[in-house]
Protein backbone atom coordinates (compact mmCIF):
# COMPACT_ATOMS: atom_id res chain seq x y z
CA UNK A 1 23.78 -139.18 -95.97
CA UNK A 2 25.57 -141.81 -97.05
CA UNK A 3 24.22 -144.53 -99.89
CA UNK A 4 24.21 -148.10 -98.95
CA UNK A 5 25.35 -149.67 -102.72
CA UNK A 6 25.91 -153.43 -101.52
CA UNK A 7 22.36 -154.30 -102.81
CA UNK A 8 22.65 -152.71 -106.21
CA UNK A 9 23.98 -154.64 -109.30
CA UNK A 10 27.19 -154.32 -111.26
CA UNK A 11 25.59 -152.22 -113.84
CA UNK A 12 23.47 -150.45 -111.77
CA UNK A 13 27.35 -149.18 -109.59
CA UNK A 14 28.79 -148.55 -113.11
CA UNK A 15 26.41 -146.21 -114.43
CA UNK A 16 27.14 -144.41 -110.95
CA UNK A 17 30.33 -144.60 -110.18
CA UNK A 18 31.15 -141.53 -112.61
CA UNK A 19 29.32 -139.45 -109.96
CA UNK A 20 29.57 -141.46 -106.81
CA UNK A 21 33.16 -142.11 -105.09
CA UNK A 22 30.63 -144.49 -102.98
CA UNK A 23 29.59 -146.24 -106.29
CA UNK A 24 33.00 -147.01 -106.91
CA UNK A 25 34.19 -148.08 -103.44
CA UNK A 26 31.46 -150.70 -103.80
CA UNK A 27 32.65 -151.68 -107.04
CA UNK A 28 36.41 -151.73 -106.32
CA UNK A 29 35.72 -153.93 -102.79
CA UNK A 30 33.70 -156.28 -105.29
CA UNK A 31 36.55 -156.79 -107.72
CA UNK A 32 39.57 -156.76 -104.92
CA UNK A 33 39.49 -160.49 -104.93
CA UNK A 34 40.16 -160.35 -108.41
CA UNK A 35 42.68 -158.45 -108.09
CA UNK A 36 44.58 -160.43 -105.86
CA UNK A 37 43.82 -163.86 -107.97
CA UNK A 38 45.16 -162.11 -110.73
CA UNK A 39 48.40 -160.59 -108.88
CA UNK A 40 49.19 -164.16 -107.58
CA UNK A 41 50.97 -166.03 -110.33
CA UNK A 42 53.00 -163.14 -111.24
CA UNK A 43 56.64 -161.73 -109.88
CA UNK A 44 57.62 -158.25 -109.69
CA UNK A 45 61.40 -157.92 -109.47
CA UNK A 46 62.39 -155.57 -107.05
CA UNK A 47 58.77 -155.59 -105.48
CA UNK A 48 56.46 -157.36 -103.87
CA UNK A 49 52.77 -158.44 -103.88
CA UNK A 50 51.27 -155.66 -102.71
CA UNK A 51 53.18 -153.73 -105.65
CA UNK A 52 51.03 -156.06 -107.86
CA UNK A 53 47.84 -155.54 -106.37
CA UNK A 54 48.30 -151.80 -106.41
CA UNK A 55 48.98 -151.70 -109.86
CA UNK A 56 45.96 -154.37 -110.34
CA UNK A 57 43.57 -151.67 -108.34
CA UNK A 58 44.82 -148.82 -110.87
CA UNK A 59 43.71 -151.12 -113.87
CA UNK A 60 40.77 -152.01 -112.02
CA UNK A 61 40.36 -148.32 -111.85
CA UNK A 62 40.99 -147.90 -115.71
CA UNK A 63 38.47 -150.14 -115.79
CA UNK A 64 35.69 -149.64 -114.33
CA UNK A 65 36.36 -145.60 -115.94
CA UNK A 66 36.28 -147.13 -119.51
CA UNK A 67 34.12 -149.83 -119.54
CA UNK A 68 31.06 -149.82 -122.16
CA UNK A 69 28.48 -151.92 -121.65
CA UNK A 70 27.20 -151.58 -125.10
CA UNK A 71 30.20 -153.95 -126.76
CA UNK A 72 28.50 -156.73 -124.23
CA UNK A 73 31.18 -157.78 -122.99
CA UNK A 74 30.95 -159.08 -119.52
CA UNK A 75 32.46 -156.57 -116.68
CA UNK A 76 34.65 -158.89 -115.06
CA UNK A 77 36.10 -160.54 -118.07
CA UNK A 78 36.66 -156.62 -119.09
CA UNK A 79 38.28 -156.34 -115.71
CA UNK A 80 40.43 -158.99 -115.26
CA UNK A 81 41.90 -158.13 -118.64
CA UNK A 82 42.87 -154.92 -118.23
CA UNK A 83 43.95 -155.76 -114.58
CA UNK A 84 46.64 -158.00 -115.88
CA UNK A 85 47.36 -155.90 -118.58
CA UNK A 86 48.39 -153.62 -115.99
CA UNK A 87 50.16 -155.73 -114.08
CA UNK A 88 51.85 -157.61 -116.72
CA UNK A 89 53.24 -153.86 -117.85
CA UNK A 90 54.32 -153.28 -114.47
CA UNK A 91 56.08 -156.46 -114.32
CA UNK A 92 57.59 -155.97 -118.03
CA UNK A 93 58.87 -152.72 -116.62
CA UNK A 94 60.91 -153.85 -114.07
CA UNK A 95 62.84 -156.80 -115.97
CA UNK A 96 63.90 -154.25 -118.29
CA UNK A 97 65.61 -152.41 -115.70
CA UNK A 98 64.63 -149.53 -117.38
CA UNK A 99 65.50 -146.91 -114.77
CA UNK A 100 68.09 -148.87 -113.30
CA UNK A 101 70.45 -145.88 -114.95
CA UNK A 102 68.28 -143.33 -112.61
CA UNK A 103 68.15 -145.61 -109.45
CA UNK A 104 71.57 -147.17 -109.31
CA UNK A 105 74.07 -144.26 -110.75
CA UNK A 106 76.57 -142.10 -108.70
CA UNK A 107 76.85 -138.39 -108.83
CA UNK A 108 79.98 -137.58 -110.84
CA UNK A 109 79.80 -133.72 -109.82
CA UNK A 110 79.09 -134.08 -106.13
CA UNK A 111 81.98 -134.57 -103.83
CA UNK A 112 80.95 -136.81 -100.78
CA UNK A 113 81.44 -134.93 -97.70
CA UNK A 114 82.66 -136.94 -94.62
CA UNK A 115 82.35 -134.37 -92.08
CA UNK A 116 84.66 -131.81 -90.08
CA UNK A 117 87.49 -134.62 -89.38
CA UNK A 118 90.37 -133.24 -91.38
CA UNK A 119 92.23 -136.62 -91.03
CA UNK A 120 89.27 -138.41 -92.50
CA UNK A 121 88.51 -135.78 -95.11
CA UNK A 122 92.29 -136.60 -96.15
CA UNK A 123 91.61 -139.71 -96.50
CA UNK A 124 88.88 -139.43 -98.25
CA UNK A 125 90.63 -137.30 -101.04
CA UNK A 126 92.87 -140.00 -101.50
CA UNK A 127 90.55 -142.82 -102.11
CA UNK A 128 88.92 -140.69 -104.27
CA UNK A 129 91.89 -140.03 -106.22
CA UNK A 130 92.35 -143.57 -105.88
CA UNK A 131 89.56 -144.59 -107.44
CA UNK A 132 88.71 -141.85 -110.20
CA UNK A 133 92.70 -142.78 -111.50
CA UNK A 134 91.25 -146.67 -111.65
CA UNK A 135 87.88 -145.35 -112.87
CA UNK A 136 90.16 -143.53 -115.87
CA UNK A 137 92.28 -146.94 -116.57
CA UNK A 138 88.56 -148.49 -117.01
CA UNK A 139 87.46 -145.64 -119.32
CA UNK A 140 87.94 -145.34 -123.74
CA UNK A 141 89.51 -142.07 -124.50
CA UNK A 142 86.33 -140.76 -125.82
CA UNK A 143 84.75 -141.69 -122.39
CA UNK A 144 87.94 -139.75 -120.69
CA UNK A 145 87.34 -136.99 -122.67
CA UNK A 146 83.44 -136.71 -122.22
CA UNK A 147 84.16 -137.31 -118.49
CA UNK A 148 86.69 -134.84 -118.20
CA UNK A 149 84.73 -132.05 -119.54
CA UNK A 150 81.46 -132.84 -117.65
CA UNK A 151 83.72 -132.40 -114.51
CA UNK A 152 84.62 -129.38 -116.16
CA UNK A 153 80.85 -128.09 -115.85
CA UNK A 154 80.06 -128.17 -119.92
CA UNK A 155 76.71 -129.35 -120.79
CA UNK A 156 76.16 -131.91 -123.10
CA UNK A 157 75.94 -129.85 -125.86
CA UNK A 158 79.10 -128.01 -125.82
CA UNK A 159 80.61 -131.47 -124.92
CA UNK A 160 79.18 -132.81 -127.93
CA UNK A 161 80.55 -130.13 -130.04
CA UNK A 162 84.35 -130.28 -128.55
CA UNK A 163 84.30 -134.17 -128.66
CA UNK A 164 82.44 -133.97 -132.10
CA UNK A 165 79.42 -136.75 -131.47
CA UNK A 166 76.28 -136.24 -130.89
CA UNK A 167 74.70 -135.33 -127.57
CA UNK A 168 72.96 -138.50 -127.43
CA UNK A 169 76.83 -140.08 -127.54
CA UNK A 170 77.67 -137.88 -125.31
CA UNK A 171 74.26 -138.89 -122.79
CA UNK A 172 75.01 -142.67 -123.70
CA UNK A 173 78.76 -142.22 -122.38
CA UNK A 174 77.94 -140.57 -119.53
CA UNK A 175 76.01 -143.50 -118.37
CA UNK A 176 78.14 -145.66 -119.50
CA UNK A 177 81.27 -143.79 -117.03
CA UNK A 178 78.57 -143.92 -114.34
CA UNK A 179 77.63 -147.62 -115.06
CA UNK A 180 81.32 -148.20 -114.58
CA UNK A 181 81.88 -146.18 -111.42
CA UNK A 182 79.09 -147.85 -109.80
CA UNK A 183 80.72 -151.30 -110.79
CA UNK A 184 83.68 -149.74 -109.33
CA UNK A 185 82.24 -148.68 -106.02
CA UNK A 186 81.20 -151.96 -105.67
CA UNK A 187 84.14 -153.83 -106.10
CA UNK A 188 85.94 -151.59 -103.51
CA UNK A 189 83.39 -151.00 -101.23
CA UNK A 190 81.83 -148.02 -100.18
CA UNK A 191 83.97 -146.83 -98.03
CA UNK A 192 84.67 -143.15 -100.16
């Protein structure tokens, strides 16, 4: 049998929401409006509002999990906080472009495969040649040389130890030759 929980009070849902997923529901459908007020002046790049409010419901989550009513501190002033501490992190997050390395790179080991058309499989070789010779002319000789051996299949740490940096050199130019074949890609369109 299901609980009706719309009559009890905010302390009252608290105390049960640790052992009722109804007690929660309740509480969570109480604070959504909050939720949304607080996603509404902010911007997510690369998201939208709903991105917002679903990182609002997680700290509304945190919330209502870590809330103690001893330090008498009103619940929704405790909520609202950390909801837009949430969301402000969230937000934070993607200015930084912090996994714009991860989302926007190219494969450098992975030939693209066009299909069974030997003419456009041709072609395709030669734009690639095209580009990795204009790729090269872009690159520092330490860059060349890191990029030639990861082609080569060495892992960073042998390629640290014939280039003689560190692998964390050898990581940073790694991104940095991907950084610069994406750049690449897009000038020329992607028509490898």
């Amino acid at each position: 049998m299901v609980e009706d929980y719309s009559q009890y009070s905010i302390s009252e849902l608290l105390s049960l929401s640790a052992q009722s997923h109804d007690a929660m529901r309740e509480l969570i459908q109480r604070h959504a409006r909050l939720v949304r007020a607080c996603a509404r002046p902010l911007f997510l790049t690369g998201g939208d509002n709903e991105d917002l409010v679903q990182e609002g419901m997680i700290g509304l989550l945190d919330a209502i999990r870590s809330y103690e009513a001893e330090r008498e501190t009103p619940f929704e002033a405790y909520a609202a906080l950390c909801i837009r501490r949430r969301m402000i992190s969230a937000v934070r997050a993607a200015s930084a472009r912090k996994h714009a390395p991860l989302n926007e790179s190219v494969p450098l080991d992975e030939p693209r495969r066009i299909g069974s058309d030997p003419e456009a499989e041709l072609l395709s070789r030669e734009r690639t040649r095209e580009l990795t010779e204009a790729l090269r002319a872009r690159l520092t000789p330490t860059e060349r040389s890191v990029l030639e051996l990861y082609l080569d299949g060495f892992s960073y740490r042998e390629i640290s130890q014939r280039v003689g940096r560190p692998p964390k050199s050898v990581d940073n130019a790694v991104q940095r030759i991907r950084r610069k074949a994406a750049q690449l890609l897009g000038e020329n369109g992607p028509s490898v």
